[in-house]
PDB file of N, CA and C in Angstrom:
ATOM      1  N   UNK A   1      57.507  41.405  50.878  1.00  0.00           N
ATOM      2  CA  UNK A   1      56.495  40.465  51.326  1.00  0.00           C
ATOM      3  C   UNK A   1      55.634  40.094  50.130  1.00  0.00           C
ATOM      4  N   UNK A   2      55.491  38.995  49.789  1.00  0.00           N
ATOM      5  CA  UNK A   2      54.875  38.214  48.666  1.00  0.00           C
ATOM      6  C   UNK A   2      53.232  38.145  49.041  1.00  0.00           C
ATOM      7  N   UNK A   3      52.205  38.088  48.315  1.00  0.00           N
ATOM      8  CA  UNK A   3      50.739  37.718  48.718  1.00  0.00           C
ATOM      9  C   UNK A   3      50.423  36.590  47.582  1.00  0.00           C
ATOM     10  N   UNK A   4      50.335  35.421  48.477  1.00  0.00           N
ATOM     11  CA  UNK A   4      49.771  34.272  47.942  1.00  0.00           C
ATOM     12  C   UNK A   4      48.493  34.111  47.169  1.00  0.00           C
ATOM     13  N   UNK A   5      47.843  34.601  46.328  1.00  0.00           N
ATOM     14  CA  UNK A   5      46.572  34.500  45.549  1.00  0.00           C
ATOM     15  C   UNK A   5      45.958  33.396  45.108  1.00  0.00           C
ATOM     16  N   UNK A   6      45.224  33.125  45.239  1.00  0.00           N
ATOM     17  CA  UNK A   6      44.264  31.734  45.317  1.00  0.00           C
ATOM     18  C   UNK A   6      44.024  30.599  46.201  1.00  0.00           C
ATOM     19  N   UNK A   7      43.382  29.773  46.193  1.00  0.00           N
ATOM     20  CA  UNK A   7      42.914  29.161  46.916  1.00  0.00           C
ATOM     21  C   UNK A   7      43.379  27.599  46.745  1.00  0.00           C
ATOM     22  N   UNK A   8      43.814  27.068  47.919  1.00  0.00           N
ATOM     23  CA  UNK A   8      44.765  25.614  47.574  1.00  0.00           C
ATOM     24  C   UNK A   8      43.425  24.554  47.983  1.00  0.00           C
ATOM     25  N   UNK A   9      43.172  24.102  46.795  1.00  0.00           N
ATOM     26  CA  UNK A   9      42.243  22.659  46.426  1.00  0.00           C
ATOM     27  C   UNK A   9      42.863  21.633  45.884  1.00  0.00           C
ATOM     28  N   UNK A  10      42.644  20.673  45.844  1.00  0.00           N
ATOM     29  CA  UNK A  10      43.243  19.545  45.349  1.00  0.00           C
ATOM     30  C   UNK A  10      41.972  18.285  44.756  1.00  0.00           C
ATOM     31  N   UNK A  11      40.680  18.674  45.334  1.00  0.00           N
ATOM     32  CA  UNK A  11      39.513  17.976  45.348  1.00  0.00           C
ATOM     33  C   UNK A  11      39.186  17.518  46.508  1.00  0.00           C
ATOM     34  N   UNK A  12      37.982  17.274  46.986  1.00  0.00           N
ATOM     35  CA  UNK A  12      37.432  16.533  47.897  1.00  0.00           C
ATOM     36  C   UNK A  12      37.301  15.848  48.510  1.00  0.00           C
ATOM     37  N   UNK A  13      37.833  15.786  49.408  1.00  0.00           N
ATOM     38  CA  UNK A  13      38.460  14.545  50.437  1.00  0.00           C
ATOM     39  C   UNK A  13      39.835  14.576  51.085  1.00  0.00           C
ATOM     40  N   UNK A  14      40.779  15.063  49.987  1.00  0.00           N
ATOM     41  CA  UNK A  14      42.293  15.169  50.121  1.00  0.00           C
ATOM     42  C   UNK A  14      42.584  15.474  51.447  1.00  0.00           C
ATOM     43  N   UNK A  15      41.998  16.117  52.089  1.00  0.00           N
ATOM     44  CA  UNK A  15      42.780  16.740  53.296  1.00  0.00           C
ATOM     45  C   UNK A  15      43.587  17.747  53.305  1.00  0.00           C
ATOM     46  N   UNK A  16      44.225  18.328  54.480  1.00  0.00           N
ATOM     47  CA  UNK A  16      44.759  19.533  54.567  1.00  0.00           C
ATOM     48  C   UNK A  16      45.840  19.643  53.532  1.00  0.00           C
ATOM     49  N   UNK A  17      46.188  20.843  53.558  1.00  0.00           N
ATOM     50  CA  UNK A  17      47.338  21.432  52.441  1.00  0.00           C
ATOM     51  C   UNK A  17      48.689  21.903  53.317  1.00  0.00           C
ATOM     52  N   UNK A  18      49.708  21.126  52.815  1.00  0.00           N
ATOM     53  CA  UNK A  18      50.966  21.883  53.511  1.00  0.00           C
ATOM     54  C   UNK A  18      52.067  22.661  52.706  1.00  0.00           C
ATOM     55  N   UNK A  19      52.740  23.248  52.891  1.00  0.00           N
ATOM     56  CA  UNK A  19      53.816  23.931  51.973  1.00  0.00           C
ATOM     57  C   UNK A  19      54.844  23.820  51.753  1.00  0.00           C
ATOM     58  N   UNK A  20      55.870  23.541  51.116  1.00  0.00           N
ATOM     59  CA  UNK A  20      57.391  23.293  50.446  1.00  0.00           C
ATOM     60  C   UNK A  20      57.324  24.667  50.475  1.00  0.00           C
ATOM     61  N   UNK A  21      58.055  25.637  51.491  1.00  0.00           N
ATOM     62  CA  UNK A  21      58.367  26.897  51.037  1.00  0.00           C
ATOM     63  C   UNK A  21      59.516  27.263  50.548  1.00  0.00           C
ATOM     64  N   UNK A  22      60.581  26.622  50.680  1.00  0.00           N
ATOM     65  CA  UNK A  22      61.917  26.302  49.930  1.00  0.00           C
ATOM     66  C   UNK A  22      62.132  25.210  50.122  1.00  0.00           C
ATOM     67  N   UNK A  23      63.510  25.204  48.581  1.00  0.00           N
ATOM     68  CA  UNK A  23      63.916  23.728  48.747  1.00  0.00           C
ATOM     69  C   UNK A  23      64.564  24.138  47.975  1.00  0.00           C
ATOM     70  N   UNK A  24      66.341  24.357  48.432  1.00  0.00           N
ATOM     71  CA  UNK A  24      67.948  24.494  47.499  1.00  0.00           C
ATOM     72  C   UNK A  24      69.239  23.199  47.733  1.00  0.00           C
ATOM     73  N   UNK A  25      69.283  23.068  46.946  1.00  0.00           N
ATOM     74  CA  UNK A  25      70.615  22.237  46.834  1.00  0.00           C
ATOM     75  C   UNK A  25      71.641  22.769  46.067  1.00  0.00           C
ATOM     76  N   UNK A  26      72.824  23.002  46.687  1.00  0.00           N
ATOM     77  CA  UNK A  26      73.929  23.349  46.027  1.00  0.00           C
ATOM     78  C   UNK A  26      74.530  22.605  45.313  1.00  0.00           C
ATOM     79  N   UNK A  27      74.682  23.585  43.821  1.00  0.00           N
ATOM     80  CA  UNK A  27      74.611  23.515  42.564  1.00  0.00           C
ATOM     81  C   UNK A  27      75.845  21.800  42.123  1.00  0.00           C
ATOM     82  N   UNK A  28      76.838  21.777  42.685  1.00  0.00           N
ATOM     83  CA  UNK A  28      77.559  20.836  42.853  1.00  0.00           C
ATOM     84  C   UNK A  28      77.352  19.229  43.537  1.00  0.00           C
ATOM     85  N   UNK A  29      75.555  19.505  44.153  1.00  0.00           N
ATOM     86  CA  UNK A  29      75.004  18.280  44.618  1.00  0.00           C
ATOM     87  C   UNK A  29      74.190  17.873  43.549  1.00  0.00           C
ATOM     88  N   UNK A  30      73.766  18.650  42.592  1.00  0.00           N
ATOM     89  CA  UNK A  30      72.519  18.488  41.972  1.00  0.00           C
ATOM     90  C   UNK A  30      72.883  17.046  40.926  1.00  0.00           C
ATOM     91  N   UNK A  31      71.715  16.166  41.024  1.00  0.00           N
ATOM     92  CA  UNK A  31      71.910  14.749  40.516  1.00  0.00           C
ATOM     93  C   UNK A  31      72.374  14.031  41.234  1.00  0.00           C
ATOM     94  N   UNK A  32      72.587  13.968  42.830  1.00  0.00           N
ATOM     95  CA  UNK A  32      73.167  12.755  43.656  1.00  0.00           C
ATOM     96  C   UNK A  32      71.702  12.325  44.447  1.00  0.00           C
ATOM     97  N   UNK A  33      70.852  12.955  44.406  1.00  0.00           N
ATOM     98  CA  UNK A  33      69.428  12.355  44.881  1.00  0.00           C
ATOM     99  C   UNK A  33      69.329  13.151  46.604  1.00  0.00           C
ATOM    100  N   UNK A  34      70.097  14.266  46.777  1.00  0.00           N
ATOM    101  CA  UNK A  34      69.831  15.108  47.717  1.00  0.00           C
ATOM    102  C   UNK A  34      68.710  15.637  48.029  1.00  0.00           C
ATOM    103  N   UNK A  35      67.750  16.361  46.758  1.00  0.00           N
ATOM    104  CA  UNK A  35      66.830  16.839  46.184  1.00  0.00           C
ATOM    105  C   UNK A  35      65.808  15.864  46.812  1.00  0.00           C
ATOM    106  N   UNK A  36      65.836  14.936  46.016  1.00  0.00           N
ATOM    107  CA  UNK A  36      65.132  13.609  46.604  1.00  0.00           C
ATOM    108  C   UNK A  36      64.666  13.553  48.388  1.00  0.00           C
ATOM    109  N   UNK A  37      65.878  13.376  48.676  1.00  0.00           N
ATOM    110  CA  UNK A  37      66.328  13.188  50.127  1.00  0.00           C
ATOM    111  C   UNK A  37      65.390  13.967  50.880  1.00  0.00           C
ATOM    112  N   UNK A  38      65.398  15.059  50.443  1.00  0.00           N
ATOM    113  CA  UNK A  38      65.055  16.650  51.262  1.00  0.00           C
ATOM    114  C   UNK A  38      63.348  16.563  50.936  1.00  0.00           C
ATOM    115  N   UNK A  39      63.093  16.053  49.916  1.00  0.00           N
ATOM    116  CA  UNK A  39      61.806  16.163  49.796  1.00  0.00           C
ATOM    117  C   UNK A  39      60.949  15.381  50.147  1.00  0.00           C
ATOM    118  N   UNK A  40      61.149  13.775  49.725  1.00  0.00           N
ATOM    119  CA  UNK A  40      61.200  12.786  50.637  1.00  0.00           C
ATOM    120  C   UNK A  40      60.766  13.024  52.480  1.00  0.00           C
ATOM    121  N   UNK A  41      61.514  13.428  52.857  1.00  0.00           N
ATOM    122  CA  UNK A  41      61.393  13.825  54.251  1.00  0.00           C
ATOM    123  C   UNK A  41      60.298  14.741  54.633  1.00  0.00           C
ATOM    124  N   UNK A  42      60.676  16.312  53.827  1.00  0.00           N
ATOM    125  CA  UNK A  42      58.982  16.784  53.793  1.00  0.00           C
ATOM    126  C   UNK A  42      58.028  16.296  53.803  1.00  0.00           C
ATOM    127  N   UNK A  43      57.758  15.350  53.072  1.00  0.00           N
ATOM    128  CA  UNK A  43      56.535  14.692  52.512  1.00  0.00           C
ATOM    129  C   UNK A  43      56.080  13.808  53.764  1.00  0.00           C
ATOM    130  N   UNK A  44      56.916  13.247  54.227  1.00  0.00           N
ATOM    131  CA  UNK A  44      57.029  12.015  55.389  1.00  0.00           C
ATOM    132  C   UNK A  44      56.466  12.904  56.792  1.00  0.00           C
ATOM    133  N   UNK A  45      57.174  14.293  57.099  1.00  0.00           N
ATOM    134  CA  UNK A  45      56.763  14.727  57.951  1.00  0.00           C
ATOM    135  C   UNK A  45      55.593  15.539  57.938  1.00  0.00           C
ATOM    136  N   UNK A  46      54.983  15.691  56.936  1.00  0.00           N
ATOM    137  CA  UNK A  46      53.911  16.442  56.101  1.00  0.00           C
ATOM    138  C   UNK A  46      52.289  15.030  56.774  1.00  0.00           C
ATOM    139  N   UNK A  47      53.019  13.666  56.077  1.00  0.00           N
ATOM    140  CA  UNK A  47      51.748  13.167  56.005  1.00  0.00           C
ATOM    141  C   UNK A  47      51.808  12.846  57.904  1.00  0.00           C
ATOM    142  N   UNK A  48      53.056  12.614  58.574  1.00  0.00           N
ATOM    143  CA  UNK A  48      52.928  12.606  59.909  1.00  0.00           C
ATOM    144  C   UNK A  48      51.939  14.083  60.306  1.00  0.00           C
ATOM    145  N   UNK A  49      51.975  14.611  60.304  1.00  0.00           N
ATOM    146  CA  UNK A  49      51.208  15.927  60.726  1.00  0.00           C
ATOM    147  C   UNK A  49      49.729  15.897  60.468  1.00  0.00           C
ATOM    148  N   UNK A  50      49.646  14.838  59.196  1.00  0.00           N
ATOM    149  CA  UNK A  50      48.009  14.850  59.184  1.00  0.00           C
ATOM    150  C   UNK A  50      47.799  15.907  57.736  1.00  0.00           C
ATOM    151  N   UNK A  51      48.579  15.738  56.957  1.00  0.00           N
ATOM    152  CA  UNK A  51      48.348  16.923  55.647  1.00  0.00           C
ATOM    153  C   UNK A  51      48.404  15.671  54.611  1.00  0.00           C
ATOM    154  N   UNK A  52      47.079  15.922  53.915  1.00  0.00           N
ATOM    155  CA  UNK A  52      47.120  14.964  52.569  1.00  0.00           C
ATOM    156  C   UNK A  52      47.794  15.886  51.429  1.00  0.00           C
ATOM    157  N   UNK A  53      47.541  16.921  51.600  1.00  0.00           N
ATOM    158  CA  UNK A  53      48.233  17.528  50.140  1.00  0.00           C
ATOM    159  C   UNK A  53      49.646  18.555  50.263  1.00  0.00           C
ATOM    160  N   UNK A  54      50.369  18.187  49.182  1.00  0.00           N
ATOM    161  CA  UNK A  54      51.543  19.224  49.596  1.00  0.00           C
ATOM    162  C   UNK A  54      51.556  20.322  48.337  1.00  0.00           C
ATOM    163  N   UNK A  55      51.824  21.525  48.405  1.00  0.00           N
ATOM    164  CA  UNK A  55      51.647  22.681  47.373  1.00  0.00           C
ATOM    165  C   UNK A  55      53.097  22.997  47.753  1.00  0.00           C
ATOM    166  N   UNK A  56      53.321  23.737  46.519  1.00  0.00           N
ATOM    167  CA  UNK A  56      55.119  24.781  46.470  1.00  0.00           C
ATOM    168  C   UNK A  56      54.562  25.871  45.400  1.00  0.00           C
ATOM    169  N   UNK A  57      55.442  26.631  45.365  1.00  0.00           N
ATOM    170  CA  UNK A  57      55.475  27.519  44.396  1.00  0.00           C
ATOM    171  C   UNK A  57      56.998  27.719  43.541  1.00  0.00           C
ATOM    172  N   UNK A  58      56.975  27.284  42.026  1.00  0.00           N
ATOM    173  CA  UNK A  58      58.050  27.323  41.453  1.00  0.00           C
ATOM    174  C   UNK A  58      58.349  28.746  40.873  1.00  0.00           C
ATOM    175  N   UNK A  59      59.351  28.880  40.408  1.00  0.00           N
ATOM    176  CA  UNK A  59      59.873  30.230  39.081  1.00  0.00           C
ATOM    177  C   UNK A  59      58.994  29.473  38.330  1.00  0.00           C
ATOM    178  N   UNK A  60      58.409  30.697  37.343  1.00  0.00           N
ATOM    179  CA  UNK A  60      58.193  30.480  35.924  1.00  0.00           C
ATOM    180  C   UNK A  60      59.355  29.799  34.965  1.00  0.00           C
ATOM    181  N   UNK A  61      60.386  30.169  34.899  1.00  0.00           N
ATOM    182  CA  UNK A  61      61.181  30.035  33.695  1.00  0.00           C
ATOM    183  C   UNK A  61      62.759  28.962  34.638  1.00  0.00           C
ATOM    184  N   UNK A  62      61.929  28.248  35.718  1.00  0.00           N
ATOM    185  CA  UNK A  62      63.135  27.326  36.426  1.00  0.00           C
ATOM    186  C   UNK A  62      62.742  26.426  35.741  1.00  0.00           C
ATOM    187  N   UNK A  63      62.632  25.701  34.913  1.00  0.00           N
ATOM    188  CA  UNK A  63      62.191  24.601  33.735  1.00  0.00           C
ATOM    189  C   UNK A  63      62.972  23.241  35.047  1.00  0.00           C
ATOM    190  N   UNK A  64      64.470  23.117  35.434  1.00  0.00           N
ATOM    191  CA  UNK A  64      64.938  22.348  35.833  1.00  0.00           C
ATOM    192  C   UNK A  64      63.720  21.859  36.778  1.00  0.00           C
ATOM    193  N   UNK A  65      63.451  22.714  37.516  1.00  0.00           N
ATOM    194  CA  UNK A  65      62.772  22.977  39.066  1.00  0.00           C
ATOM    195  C   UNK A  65      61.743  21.886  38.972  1.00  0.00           C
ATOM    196  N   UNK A  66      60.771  22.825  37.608  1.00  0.00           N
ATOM    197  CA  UNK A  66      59.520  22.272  37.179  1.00  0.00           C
ATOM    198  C   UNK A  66      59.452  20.671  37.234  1.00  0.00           C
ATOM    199  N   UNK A  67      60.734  20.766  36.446  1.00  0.00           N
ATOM    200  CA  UNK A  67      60.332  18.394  36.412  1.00  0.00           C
ATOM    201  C   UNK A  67      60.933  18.170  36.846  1.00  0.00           C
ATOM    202  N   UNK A  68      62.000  18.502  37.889  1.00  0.00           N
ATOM    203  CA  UNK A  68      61.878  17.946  39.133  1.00  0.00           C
ATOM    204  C   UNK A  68      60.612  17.633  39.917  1.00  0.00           C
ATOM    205  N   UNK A  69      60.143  18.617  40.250  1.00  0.00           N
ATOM    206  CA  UNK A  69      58.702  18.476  40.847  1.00  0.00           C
ATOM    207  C   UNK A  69      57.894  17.600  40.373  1.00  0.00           C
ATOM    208  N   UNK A  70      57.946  17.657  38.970  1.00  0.00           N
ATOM    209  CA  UNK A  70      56.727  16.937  38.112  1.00  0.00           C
ATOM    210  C   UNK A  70      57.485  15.440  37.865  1.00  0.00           C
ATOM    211  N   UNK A  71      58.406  14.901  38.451  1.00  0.00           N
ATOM    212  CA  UNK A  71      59.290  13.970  38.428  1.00  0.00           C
ATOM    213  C   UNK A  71      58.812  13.240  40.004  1.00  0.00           C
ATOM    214  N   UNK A  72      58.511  13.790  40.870  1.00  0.00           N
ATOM    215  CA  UNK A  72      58.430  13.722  41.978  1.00  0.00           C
ATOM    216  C   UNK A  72      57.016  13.416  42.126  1.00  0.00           C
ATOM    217  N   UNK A  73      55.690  13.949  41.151  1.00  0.00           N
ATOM    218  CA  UNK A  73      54.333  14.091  41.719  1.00  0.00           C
ATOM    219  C   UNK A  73      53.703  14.996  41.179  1.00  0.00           C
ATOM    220  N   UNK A  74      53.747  16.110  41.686  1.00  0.00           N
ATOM    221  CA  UNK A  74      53.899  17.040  41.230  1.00  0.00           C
ATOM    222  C   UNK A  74      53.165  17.914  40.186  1.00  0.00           C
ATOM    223  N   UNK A  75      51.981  18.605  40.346  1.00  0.00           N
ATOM    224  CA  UNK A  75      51.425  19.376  38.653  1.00  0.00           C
ATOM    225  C   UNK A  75      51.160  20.671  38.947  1.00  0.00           C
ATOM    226  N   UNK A  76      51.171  21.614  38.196  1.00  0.00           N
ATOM    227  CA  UNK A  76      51.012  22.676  38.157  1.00  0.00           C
ATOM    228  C   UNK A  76      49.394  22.724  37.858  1.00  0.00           C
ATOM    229  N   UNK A  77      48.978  23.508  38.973  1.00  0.00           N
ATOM    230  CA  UNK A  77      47.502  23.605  39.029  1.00  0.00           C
ATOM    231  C   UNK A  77      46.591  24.905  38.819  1.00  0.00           C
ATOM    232  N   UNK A  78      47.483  25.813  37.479  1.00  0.00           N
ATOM    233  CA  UNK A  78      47.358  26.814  36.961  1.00  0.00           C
ATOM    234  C   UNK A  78      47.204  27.958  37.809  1.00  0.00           C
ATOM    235  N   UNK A  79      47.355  28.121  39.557  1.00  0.00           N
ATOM    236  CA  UNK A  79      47.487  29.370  39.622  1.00  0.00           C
ATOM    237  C   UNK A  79      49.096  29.818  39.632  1.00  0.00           C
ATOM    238  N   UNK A  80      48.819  31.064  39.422  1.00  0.00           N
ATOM    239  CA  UNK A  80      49.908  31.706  39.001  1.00  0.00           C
ATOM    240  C   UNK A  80      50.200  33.296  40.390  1.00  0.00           C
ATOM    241  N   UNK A  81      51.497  33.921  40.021  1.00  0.00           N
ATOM    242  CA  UNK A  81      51.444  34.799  40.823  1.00  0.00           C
ATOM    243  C   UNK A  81      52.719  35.563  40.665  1.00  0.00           C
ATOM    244  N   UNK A  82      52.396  36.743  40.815  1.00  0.00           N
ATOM    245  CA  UNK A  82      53.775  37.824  40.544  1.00  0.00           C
ATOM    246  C   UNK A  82      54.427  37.931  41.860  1.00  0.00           C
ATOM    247  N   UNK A  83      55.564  37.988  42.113  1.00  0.00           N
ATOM    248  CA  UNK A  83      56.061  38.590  43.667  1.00  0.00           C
ATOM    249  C   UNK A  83      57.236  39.626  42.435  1.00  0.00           C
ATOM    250  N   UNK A  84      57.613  40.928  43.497  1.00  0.00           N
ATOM    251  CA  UNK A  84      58.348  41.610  43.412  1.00  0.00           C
ATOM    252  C   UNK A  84      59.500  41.244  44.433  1.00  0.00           C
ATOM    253  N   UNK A  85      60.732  41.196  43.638  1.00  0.00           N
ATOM    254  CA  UNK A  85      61.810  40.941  44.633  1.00  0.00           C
ATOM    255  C   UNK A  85      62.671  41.935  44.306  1.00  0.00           C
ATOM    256  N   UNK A  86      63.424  42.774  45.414  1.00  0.00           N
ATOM    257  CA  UNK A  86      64.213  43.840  45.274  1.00  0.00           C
ATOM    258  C   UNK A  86      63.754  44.770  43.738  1.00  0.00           C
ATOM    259  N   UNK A  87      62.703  45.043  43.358  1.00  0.00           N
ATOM    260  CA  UNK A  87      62.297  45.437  42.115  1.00  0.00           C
ATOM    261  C   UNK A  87      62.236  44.871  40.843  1.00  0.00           C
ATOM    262  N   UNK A  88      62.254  43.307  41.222  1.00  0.00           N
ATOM    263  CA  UNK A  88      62.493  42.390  39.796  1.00  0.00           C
ATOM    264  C   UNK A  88      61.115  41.941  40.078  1.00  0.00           C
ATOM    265  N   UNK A  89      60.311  41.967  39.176  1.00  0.00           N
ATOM    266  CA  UNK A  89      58.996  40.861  39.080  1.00  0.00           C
ATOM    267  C   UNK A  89      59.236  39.860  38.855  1.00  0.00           C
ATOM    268  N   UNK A  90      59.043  38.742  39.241  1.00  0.00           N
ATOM    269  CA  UNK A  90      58.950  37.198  39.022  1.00  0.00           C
ATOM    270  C   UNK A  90      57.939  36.830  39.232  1.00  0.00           C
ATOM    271  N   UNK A  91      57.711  35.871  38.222  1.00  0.00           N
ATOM    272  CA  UNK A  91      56.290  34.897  37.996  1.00  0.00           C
ATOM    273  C   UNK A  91      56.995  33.386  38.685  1.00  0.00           C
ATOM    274  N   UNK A  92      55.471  33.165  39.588  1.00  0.00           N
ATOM    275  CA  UNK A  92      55.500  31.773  40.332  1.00  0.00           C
ATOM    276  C   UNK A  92      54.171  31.298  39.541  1.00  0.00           C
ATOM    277  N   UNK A  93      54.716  29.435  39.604  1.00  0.00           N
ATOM    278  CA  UNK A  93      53.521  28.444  39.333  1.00  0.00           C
ATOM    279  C   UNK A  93      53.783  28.114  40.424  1.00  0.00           C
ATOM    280  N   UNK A  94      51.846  27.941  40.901  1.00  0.00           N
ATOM    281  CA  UNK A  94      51.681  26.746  41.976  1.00  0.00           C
ATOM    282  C   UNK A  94      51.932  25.236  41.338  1.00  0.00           C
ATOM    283  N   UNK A  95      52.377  24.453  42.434  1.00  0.00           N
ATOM    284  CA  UNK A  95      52.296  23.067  41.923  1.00  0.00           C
ATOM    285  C   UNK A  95      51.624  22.309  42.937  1.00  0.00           C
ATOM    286  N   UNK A  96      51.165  20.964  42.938  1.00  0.00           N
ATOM    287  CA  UNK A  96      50.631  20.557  44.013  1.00  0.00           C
ATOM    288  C   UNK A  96      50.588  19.054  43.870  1.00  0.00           C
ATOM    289  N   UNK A  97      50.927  17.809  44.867  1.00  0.00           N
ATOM    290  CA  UNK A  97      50.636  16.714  44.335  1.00  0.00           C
ATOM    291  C   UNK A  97      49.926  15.934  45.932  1.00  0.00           C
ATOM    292  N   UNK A  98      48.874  15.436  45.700  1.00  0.00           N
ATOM    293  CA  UNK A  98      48.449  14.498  47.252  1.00  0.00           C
ATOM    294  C   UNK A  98      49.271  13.589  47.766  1.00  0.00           C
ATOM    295  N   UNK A  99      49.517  13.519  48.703  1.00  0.00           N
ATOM    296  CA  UNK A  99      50.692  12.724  49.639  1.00  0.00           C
ATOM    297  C   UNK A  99      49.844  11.180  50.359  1.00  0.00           C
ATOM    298  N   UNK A 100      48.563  11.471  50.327  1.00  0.00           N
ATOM    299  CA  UNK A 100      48.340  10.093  50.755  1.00  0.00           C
ATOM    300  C   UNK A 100      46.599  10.259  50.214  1.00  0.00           C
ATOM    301  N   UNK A 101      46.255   8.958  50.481  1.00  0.00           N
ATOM    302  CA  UNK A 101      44.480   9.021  50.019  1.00  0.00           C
ATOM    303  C   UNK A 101      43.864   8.491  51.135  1.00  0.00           C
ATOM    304  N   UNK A 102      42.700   9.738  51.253  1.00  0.00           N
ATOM    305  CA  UNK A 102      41.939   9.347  52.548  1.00  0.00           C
ATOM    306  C   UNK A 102      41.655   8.005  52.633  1.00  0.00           C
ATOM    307  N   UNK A 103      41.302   7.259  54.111  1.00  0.00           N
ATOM    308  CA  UNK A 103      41.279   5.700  54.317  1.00  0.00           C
ATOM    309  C   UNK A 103      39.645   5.736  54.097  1.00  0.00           C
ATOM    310  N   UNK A 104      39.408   4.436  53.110  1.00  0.00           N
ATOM    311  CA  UNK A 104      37.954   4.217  52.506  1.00  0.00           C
ATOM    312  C   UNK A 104      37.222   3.963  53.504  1.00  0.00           C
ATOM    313  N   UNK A 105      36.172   5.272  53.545  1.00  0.00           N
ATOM    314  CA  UNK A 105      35.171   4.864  54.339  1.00  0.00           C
ATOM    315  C   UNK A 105      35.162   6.261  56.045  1.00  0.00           C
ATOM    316  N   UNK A 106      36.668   6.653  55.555  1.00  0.00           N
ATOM    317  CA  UNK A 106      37.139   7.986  56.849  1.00  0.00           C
ATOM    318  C   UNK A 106      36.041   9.071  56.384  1.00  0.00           C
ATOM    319  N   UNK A 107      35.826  10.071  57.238  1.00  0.00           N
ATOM    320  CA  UNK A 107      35.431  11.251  57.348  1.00  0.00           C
ATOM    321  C   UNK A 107      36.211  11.638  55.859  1.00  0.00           C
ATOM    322  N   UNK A 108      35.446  12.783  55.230  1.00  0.00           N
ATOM    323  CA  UNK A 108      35.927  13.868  54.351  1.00  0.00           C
ATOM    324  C   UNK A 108      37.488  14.357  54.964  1.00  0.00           C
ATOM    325  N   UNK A 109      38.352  14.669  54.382  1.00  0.00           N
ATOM    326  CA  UNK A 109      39.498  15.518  55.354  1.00  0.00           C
ATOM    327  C   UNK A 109      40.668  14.904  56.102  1.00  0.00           C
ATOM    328  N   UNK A 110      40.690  13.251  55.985  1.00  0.00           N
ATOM    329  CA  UNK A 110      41.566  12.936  56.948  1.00  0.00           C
ATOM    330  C   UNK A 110      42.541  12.506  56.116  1.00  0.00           C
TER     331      UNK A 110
END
């Protein structure tokens, strides 16, 4: 079991925060815009739900992963975090990019 450390902000106004908790494409799809596809859709059903911001957590050393993401939106918003898996430590970056901008003039949050 992993413990998420820190606190998901994006700035003031953004609205709620949702999560990309995975996202795999097999290795033989990668570059047909699957990736895309899959995320795309998150995002779509993310801002249907009423979430302005979307957060994930990458590998440290998935470089591919990274700009993908950062290809997509996407920034790493310096927190960081160890999980232990089967006795391997791995380092996660948060990333985070806003999915829509509050409507001028809405409440804080929407």
């Amino acid at each position: 079991m992993s413990k998420r450390r820190g606190r998901y902000g994006y700035g003031a106004g953004t609205g709620r925060v949702g999560e990309v908790y995975a996202l795999y494409v097999s290795p033989d799809l990668i570059g047909r815009g699957v990736g895309r596809a899959l995320l795309g859709e998150a995002h779509a059903r993310m801002k249907g739900q009423g979430f302005g911001v979307s957060a994930l957590w990458v590998l440290g050393d998935n470089q591919r992963a990274q700009r993908f993401y950062e290809r997509a939106g996407y920034h790493a918003d310096g927190a960081a975090q160890d999980d232990d898996y089967d006795g391997t430590t791995l380092t996660e970056l948060r990333y985070q990019r806003v999915l829509r901008t509050p409507r001028q003039g809405a409440p804080s949050g929407c």
